[in-house]
PDB file of N, CA and C in Angstrom:
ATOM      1  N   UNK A   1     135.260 114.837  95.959  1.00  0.00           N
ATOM      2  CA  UNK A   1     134.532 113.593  96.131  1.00  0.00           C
ATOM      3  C   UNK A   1     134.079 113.456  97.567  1.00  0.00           C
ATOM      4  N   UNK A   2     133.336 112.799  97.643  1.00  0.00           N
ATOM      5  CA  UNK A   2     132.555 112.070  98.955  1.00  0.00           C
ATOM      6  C   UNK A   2     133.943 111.502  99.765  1.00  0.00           C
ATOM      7  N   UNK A   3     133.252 111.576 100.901  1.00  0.00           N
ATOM      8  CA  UNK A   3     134.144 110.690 101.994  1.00  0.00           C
ATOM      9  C   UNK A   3     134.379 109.506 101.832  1.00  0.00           C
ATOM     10  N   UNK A   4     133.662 108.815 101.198  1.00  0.00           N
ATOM     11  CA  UNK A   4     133.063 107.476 101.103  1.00  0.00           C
ATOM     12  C   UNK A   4     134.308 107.182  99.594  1.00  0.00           C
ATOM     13  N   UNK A   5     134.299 108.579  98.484  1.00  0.00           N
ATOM     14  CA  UNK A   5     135.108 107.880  97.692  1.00  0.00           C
ATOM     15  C   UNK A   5     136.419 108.468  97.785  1.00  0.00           C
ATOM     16  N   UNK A   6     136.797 108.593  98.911  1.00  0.00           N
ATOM     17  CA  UNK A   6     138.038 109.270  98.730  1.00  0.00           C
ATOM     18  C   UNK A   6     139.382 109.042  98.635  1.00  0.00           C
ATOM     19  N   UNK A   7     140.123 109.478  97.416  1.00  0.00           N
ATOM     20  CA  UNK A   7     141.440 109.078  97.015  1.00  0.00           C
ATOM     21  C   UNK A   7     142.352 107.562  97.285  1.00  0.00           C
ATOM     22  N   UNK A   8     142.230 107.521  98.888  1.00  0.00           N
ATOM     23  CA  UNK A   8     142.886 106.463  99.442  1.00  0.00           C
ATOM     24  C   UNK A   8     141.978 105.445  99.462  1.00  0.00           C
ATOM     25  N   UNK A   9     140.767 105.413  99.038  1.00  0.00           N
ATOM     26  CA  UNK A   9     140.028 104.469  99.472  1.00  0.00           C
ATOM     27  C   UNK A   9     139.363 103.885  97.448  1.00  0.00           C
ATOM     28  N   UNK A  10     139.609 105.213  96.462  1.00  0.00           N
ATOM     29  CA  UNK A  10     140.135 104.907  95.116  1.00  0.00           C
ATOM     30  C   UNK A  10     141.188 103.442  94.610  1.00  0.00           C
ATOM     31  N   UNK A  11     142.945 104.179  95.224  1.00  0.00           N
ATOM     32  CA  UNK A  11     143.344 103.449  94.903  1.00  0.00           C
ATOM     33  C   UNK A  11     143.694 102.070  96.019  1.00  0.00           C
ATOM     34  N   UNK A  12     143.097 102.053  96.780  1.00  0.00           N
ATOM     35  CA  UNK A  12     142.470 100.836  97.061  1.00  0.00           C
ATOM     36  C   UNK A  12     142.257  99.732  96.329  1.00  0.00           C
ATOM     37  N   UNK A  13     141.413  99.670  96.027  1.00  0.00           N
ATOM     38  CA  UNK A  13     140.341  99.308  94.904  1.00  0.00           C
ATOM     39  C   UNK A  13     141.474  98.981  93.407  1.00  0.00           C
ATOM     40  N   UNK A  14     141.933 100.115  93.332  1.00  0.00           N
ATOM     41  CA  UNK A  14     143.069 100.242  92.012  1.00  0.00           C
ATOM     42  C   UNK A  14     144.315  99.224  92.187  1.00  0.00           C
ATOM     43  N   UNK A  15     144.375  99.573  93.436  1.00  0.00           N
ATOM     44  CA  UNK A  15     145.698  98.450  93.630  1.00  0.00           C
ATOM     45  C   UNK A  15     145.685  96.938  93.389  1.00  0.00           C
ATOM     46  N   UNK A  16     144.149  97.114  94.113  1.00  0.00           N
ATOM     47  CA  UNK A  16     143.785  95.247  94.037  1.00  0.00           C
ATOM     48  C   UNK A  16     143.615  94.799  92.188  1.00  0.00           C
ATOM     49  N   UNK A  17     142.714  95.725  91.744  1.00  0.00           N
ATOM     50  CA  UNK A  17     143.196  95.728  89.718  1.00  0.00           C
ATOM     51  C   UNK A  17     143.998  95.057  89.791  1.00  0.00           C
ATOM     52  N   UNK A  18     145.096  95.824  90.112  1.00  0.00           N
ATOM     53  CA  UNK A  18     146.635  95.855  89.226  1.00  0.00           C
ATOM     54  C   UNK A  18     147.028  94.202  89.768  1.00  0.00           C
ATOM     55  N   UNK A  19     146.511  94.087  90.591  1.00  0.00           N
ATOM     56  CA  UNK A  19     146.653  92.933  91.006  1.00  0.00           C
ATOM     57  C   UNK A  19     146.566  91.293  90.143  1.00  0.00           C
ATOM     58  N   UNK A  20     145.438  91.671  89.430  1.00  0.00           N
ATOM     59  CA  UNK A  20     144.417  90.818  89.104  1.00  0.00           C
ATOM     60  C   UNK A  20     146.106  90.250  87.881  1.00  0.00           C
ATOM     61  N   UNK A  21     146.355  89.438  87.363  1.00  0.00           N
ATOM     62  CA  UNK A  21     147.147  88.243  86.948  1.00  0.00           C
ATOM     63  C   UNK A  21     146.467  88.445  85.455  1.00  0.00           C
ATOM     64  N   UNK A  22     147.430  88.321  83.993  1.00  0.00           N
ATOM     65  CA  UNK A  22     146.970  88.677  82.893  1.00  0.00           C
ATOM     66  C   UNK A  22     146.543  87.063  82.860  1.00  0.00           C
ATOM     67  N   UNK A  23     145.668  86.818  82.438  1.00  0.00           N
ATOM     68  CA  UNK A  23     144.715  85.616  81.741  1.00  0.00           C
ATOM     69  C   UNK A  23     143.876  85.471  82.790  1.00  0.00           C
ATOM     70  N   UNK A  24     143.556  86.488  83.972  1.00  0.00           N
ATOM     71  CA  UNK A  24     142.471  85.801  84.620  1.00  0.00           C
ATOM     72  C   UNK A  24     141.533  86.886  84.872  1.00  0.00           C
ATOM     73  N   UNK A  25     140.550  86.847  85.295  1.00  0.00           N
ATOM     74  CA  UNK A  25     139.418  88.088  85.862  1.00  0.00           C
ATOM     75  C   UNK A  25     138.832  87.844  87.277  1.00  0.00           C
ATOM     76  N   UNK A  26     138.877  88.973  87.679  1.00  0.00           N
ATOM     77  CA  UNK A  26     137.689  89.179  89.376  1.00  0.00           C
ATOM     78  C   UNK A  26     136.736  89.716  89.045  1.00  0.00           C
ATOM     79  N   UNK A  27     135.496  89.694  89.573  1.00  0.00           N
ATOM     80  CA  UNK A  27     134.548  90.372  89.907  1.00  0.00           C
ATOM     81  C   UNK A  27     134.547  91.589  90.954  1.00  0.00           C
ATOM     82  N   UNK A  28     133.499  92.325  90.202  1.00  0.00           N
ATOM     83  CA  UNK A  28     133.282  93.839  91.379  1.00  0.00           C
ATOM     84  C   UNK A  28     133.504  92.873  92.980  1.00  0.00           C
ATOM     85  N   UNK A  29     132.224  91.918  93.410  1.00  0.00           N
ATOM     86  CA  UNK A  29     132.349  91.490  94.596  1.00  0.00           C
ATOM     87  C   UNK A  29     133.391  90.873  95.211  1.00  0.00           C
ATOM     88  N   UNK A  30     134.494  90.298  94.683  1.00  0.00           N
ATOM     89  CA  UNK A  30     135.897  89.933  95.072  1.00  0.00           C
ATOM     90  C   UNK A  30     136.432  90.998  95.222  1.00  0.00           C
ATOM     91  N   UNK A  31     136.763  91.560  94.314  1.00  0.00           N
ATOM     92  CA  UNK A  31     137.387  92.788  94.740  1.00  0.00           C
ATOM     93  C   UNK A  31     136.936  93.515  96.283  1.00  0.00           C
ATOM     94  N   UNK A  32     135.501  93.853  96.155  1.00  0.00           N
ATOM     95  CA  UNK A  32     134.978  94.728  97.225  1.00  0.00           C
ATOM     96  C   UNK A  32     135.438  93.528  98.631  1.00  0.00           C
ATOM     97  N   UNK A  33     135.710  92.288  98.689  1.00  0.00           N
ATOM     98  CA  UNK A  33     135.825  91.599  99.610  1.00  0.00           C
ATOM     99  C   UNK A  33     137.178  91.582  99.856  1.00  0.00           C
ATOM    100  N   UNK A  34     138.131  91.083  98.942  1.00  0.00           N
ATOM    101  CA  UNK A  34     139.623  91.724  99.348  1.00  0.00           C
ATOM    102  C   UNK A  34     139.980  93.233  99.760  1.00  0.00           C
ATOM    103  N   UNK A  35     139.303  93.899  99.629  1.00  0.00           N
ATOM    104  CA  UNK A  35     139.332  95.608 100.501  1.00  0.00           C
ATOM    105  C   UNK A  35     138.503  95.530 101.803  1.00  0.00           C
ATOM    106  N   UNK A  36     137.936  94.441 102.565  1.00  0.00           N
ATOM    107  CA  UNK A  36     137.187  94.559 103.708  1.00  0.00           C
ATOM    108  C   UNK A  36     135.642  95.248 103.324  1.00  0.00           C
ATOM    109  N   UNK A  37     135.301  95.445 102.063  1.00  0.00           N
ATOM    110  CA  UNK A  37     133.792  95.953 102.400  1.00  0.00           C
ATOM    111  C   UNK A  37     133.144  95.222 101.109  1.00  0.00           C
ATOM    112  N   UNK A  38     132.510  94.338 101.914  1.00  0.00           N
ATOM    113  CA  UNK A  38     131.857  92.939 100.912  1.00  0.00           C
ATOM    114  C   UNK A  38     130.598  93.660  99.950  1.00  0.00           C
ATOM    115  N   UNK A  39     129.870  94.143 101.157  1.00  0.00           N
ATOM    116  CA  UNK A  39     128.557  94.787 100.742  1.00  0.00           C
ATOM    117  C   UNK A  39     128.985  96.041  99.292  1.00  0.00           C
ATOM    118  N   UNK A  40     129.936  96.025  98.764  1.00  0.00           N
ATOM    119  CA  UNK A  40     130.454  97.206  97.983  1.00  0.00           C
ATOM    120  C   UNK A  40     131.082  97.076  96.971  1.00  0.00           C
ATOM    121  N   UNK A  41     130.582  95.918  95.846  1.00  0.00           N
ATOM    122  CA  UNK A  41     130.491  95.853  94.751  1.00  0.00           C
ATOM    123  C   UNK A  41     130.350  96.553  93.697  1.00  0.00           C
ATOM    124  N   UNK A  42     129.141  97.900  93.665  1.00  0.00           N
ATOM    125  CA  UNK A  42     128.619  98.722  93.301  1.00  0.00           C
ATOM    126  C   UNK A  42     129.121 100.012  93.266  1.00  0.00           C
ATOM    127  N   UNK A  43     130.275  99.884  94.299  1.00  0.00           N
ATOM    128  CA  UNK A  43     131.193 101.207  94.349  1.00  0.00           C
ATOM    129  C   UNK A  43     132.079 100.377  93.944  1.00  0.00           C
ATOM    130  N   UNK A  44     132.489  99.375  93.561  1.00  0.00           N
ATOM    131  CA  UNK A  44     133.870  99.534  92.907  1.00  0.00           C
ATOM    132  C   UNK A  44     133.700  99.539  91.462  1.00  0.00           C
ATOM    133  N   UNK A  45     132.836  99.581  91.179  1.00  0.00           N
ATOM    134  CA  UNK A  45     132.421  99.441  89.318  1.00  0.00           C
ATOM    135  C   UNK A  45     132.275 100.794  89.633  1.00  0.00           C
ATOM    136  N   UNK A  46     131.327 101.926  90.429  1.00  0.00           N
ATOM    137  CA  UNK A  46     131.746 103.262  90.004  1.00  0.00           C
ATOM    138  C   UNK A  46     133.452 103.124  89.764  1.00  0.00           C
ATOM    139  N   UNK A  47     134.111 103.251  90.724  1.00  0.00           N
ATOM    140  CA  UNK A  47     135.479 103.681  90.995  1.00  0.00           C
ATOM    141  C   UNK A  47     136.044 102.953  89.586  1.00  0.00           C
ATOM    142  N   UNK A  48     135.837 101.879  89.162  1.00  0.00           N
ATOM    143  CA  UNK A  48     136.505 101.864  88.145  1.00  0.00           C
ATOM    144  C   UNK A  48     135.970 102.520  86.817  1.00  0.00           C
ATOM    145  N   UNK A  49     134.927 102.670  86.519  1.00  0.00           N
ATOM    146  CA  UNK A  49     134.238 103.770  85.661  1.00  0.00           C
ATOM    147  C   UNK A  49     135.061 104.998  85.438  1.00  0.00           C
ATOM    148  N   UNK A  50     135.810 105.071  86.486  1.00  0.00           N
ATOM    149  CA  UNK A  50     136.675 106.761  86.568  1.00  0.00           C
ATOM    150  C   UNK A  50     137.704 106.148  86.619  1.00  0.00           C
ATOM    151  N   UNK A  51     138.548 104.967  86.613  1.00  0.00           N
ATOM    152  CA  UNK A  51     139.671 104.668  86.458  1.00  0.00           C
ATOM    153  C   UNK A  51     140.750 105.500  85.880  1.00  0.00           C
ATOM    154  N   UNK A  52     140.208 105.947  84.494  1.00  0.00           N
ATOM    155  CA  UNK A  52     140.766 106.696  83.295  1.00  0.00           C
ATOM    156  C   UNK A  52     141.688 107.904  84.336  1.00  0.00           C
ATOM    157  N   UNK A  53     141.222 108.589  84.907  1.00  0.00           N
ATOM    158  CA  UNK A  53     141.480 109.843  85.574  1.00  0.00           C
ATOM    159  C   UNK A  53     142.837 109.081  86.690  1.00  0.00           C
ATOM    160  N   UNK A  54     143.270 108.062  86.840  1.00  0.00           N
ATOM    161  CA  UNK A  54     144.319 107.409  88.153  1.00  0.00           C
ATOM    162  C   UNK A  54     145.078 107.139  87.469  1.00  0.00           C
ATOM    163  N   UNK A  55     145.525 106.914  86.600  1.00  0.00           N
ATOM    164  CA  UNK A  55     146.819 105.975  85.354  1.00  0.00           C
ATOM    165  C   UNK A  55     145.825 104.566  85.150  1.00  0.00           C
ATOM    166  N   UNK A  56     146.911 103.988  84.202  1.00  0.00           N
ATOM    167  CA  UNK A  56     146.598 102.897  83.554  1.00  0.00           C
ATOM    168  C   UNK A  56     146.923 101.931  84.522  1.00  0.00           C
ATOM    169  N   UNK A  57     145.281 101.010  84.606  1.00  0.00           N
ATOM    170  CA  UNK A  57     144.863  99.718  85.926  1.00  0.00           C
ATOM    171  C   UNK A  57     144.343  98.517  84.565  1.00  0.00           C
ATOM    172  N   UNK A  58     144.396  97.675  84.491  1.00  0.00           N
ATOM    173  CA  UNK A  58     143.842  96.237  83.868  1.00  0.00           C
ATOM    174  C   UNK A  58     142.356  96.306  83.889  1.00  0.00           C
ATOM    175  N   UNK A  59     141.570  97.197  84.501  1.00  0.00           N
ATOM    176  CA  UNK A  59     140.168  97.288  84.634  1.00  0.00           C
ATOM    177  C   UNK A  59     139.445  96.045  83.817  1.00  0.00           C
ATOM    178  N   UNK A  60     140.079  96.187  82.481  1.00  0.00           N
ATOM    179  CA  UNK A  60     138.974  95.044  81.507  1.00  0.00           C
ATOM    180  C   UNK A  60     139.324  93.548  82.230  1.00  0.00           C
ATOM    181  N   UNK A  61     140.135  93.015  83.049  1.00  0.00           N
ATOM    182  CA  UNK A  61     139.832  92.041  83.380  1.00  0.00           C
ATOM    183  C   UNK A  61     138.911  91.774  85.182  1.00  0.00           C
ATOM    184  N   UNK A  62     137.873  93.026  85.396  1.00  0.00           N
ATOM    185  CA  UNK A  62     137.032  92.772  85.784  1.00  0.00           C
ATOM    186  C   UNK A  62     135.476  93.122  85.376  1.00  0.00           C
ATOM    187  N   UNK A  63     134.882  91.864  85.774  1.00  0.00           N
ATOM    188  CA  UNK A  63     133.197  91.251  85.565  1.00  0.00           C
ATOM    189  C   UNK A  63     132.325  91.447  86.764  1.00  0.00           C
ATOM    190  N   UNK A  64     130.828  90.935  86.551  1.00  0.00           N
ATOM    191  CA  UNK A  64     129.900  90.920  87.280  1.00  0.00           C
ATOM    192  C   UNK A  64     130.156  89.635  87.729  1.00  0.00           C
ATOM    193  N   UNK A  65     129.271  89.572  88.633  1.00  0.00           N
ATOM    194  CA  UNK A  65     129.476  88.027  89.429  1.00  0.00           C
ATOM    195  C   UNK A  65     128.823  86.868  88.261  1.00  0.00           C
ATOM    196  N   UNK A  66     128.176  87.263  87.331  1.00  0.00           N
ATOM    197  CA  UNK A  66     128.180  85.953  86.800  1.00  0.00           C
ATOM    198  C   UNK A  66     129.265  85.732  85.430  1.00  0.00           C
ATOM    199  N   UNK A  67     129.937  87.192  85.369  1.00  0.00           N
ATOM    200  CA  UNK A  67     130.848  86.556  84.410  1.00  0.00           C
ATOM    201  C   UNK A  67     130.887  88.059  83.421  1.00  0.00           C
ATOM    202  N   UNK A  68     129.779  88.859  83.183  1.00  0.00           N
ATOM    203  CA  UNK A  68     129.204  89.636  82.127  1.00  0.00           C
ATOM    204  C   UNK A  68     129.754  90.770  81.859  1.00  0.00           C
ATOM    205  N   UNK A  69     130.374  91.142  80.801  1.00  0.00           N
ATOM    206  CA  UNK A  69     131.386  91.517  80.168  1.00  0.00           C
ATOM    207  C   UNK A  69     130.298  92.925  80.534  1.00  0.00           C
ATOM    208  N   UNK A  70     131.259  94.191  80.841  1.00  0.00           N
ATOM    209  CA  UNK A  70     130.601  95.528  80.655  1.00  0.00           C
ATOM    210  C   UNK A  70     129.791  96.013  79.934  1.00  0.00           C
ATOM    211  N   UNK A  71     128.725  96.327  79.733  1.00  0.00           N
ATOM    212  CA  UNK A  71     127.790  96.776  78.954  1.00  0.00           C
ATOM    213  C   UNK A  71     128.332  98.036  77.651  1.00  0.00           C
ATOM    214  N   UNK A  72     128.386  97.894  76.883  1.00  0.00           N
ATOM    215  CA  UNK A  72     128.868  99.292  75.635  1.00  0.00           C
ATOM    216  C   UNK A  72     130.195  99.335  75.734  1.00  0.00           C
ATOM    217  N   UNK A  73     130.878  98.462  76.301  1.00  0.00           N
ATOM    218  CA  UNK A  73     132.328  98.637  76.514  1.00  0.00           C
ATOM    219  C   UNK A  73     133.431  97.549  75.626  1.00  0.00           C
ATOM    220  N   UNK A  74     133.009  97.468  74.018  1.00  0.00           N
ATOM    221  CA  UNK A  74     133.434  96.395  72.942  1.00  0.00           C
ATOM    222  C   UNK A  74     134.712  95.828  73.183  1.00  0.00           C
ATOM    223  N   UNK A  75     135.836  96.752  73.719  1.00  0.00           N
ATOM    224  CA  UNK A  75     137.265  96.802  73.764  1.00  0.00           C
ATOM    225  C   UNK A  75     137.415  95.845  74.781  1.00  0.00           C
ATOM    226  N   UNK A  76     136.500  95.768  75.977  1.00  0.00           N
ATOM    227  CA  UNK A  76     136.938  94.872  76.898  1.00  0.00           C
ATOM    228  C   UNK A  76     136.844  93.250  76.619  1.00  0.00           C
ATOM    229  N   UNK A  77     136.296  92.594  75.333  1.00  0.00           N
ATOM    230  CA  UNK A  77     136.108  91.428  75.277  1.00  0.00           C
ATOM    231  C   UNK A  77     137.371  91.138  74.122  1.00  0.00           C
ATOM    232  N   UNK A  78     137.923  92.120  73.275  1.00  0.00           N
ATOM    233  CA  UNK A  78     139.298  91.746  73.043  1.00  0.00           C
ATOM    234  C   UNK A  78     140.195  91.850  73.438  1.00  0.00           C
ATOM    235  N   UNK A  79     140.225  92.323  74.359  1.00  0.00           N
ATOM    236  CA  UNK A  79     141.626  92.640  75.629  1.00  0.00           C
ATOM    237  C   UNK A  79     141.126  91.346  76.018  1.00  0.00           C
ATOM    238  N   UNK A  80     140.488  90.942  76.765  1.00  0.00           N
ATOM    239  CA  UNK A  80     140.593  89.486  77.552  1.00  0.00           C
ATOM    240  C   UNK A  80     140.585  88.432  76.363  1.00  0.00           C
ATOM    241  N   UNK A  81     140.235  88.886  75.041  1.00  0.00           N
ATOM    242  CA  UNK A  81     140.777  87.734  74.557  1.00  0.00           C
ATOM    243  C   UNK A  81     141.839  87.032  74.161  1.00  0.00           C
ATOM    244  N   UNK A  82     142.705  88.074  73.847  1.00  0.00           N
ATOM    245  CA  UNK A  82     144.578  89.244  73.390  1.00  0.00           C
ATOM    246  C   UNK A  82     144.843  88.013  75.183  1.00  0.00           C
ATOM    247  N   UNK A  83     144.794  88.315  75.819  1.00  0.00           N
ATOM    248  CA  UNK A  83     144.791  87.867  77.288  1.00  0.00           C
ATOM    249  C   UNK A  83     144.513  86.378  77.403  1.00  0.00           C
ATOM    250  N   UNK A  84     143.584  85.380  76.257  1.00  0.00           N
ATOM    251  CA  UNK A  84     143.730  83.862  76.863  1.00  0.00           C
ATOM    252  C   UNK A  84     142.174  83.335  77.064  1.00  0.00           C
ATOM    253  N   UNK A  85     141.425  84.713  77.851  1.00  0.00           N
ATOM    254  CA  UNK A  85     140.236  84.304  78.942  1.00  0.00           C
ATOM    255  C   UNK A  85     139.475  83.665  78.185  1.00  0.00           C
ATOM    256  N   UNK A  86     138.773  82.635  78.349  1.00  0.00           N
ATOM    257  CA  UNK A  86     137.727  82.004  78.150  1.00  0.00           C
ATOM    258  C   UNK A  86     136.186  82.143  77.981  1.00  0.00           C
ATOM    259  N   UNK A  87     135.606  82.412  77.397  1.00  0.00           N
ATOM    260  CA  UNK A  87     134.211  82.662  77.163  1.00  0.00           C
ATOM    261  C   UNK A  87     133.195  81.598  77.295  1.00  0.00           C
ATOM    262  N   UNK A  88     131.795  81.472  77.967  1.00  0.00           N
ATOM    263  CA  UNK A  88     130.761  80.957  77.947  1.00  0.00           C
ATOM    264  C   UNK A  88     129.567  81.326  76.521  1.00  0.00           C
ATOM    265  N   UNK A  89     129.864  82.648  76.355  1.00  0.00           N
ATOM    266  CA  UNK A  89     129.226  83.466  75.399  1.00  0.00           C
ATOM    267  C   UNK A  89     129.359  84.102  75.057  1.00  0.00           C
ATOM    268  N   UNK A  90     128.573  85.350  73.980  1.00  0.00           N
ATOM    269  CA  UNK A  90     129.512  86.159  73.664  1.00  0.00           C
ATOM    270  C   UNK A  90     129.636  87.355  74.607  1.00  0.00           C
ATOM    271  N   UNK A  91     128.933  87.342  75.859  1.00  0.00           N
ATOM    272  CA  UNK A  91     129.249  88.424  77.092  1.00  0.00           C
ATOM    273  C   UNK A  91     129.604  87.694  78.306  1.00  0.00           C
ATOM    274  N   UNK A  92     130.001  87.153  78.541  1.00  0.00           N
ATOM    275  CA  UNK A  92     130.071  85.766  79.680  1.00  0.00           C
ATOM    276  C   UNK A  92     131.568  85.854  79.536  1.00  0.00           C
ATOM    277  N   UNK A  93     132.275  85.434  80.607  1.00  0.00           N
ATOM    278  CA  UNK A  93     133.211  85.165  80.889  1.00  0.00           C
ATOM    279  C   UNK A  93     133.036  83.708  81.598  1.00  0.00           C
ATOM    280  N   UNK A  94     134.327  82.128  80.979  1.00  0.00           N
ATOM    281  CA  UNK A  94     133.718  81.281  81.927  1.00  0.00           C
ATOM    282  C   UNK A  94     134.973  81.519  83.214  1.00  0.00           C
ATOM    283  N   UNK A  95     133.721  82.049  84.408  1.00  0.00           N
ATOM    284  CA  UNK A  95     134.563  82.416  85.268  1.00  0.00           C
ATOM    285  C   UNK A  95     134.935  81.085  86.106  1.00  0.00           C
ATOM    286  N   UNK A  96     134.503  79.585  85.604  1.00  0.00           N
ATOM    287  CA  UNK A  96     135.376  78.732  86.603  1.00  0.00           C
ATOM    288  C   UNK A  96     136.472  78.429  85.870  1.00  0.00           C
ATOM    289  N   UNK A  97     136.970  78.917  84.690  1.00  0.00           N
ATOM    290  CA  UNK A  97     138.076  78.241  83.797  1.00  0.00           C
ATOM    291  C   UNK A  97     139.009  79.452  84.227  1.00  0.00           C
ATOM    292  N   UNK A  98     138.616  81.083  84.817  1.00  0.00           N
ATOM    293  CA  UNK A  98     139.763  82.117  84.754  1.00  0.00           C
ATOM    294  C   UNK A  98     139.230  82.750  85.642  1.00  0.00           C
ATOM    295  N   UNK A  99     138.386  82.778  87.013  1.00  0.00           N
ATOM    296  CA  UNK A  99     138.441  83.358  87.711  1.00  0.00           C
ATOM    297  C   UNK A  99     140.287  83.485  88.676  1.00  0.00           C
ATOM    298  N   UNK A 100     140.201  84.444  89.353  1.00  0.00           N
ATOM    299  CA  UNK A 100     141.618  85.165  89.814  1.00  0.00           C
ATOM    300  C   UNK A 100     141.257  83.779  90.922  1.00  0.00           C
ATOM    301  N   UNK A 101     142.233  83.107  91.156  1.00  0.00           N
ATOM    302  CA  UNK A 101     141.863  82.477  92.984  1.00  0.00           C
ATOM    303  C   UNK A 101     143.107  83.214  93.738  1.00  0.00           C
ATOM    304  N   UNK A 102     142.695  84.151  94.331  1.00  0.00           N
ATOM    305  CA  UNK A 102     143.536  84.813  95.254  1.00  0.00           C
ATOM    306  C   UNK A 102     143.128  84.710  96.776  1.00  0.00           C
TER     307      UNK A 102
END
């Protein structure tokens, strides 16, 4: 991998996951802001894309900033539901009823 994605800077990212509290969800951009690099939203949805390959992280309880459940990814809207989370729609998360406040 790139410098940019490398191992320690993976579970980074992974740690803050594991973090995330069962009934609630973060966004890529929280996340990328609790690791110090705000602008880097976009790399943490790669990094979790490859999650699979690090052990088992909570991944499905993170969203886009407005809420929007992963694209082709069906499993993640019954895990957060198995989980409590709240919906706006049927891809929406309502993220002021279960966003993480960390």
């Amino acid at each position: 991998m790139g410098r940019i994605l490398d191992e320690s800077f993976i579970y980074e990212i992974l740690s803050v996951v594991d973090e995330i509290p069962k009934g609630c969800v973060a966004t890529y951009g929280q996340i990328a802001r609790l690791i110090g690099r705000d602008k880097n939203a976009r790399l943490v949805g790669k990094v979790l894309g490859m999650a699979e390959f690090y052990g088992k992280y909570p991944c499905h309880r993170v969203v886009n900033h407005a809420g929007r459940l992963v694209p082709g990814w069906r499993e993640q809207e019954c895990l957060l539901l198995q989980e409590g989370i709240f919906f706006k729609d049927a891809s929406h998360v309502d993220l002021k009823r279960c966003q993480w406040d960390c």
